[in-house]
C-alpha atoms as a PDB file:
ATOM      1  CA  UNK A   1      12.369-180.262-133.967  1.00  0.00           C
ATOM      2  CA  UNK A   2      12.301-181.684-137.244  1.00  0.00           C
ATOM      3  CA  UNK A   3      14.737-181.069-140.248  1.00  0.00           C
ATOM      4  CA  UNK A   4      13.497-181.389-143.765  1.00  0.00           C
ATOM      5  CA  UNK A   5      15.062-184.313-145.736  1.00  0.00           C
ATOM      6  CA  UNK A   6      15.386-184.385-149.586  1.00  0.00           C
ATOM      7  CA  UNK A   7      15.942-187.009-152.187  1.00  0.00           C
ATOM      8  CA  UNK A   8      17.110-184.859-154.869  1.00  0.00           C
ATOM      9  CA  UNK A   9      20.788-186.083-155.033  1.00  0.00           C
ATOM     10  CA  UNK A  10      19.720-189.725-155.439  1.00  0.00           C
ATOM     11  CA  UNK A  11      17.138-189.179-157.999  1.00  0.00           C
ATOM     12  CA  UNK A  12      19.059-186.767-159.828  1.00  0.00           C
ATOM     13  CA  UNK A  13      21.947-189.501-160.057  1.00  0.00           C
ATOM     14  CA  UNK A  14      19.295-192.277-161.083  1.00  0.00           C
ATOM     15  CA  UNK A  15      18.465-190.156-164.311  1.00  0.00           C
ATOM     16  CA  UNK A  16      22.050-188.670-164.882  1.00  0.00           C
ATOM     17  CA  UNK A  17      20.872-185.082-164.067  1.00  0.00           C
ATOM     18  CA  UNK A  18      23.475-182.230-163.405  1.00  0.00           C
ATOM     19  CA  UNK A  19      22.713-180.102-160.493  1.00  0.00           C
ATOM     20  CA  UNK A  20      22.743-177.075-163.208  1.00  0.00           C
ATOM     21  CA  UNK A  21      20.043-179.151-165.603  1.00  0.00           C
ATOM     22  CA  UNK A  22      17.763-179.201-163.164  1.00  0.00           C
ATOM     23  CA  UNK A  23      18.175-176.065-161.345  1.00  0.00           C
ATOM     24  CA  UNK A  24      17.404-174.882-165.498  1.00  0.00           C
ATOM     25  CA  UNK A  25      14.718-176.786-165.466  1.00  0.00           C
ATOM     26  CA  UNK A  26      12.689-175.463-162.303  1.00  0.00           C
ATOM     27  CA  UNK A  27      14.006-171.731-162.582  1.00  0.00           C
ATOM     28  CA  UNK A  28      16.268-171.699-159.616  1.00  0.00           C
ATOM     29  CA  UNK A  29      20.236-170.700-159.510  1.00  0.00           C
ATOM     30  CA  UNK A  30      22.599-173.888-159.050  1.00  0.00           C
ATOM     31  CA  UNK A  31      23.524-172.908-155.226  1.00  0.00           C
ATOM     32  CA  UNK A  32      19.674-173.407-154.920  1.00  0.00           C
ATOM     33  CA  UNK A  33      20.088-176.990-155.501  1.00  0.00           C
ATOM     34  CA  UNK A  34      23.163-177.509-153.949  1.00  0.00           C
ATOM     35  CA  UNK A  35      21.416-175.694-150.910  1.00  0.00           C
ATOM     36  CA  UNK A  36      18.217-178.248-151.091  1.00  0.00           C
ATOM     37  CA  UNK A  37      20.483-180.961-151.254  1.00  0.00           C
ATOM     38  CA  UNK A  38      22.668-180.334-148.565  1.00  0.00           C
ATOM     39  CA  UNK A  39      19.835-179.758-146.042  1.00  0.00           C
ATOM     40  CA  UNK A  40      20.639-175.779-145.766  1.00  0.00           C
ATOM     41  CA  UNK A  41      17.635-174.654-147.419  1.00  0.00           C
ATOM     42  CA  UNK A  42      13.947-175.359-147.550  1.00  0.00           C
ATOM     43  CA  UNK A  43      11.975-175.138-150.422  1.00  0.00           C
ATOM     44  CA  UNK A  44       9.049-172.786-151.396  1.00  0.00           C
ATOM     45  CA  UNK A  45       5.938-174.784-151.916  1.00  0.00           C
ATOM     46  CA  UNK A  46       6.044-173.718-155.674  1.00  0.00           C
ATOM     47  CA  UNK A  47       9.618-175.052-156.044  1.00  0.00           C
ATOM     48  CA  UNK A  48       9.138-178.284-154.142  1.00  0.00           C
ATOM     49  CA  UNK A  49       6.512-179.176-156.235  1.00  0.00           C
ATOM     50  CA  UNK A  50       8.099-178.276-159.450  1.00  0.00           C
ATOM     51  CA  UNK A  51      11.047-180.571-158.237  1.00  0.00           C
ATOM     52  CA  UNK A  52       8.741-183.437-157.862  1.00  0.00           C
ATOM     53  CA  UNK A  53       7.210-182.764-161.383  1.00  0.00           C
ATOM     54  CA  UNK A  54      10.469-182.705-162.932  1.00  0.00           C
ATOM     55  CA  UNK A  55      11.252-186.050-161.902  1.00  0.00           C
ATOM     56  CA  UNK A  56       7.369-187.865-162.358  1.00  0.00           C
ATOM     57  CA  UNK A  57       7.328-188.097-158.203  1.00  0.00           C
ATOM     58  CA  UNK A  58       5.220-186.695-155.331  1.00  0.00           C
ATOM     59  CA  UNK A  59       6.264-184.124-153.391  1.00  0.00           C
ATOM     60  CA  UNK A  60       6.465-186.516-150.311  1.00  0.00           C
ATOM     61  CA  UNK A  61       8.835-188.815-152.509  1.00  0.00           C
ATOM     62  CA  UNK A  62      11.400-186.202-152.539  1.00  0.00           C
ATOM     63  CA  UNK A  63      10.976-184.359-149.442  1.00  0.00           C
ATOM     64  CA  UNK A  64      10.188-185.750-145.950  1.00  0.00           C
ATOM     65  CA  UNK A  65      10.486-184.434-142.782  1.00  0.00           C
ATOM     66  CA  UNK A  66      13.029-185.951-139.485  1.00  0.00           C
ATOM     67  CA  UNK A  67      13.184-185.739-136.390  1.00  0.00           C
ATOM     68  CA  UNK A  68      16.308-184.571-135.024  1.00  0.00           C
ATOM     69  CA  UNK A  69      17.320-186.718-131.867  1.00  0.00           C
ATOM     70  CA  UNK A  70      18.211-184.027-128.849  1.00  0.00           C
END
């Protein structure tokens, strides 16, 4: 089973970002990025993709996928 892995956090940090700017920014509620960022919730196509815009990456520079060891 894998377990989707985002980069939010760090790149948000890198550019000085509140989790409220950017959850603004991409038309989500705050929890939504706190959600994303703690692994809890996985994003809508649409919202990944607006993430990645928002910071100039790809999609597959914020979110990967892991394999969880069993």
């Amino acid at each position: 089973m894998s377990r989707l892995k985002t980069r939010i956090r760090e790149f948000r940090k890198e550019n000085n970002i509140q989790q409220a700017e950017l959850a603004a920014a991409v038309g989500v509620r705050r929890e939504t990025i706190v959600n994303l960022e703690n692994g809890k919730y996985n994003p809508s196509l649409k919202l990944a993709m607006d993430i990645a815009r928002y910071f100039g990456k790809t999609v597959e520079d914020v979110f990967s996928f892991e394999d969880e060891v069993e």
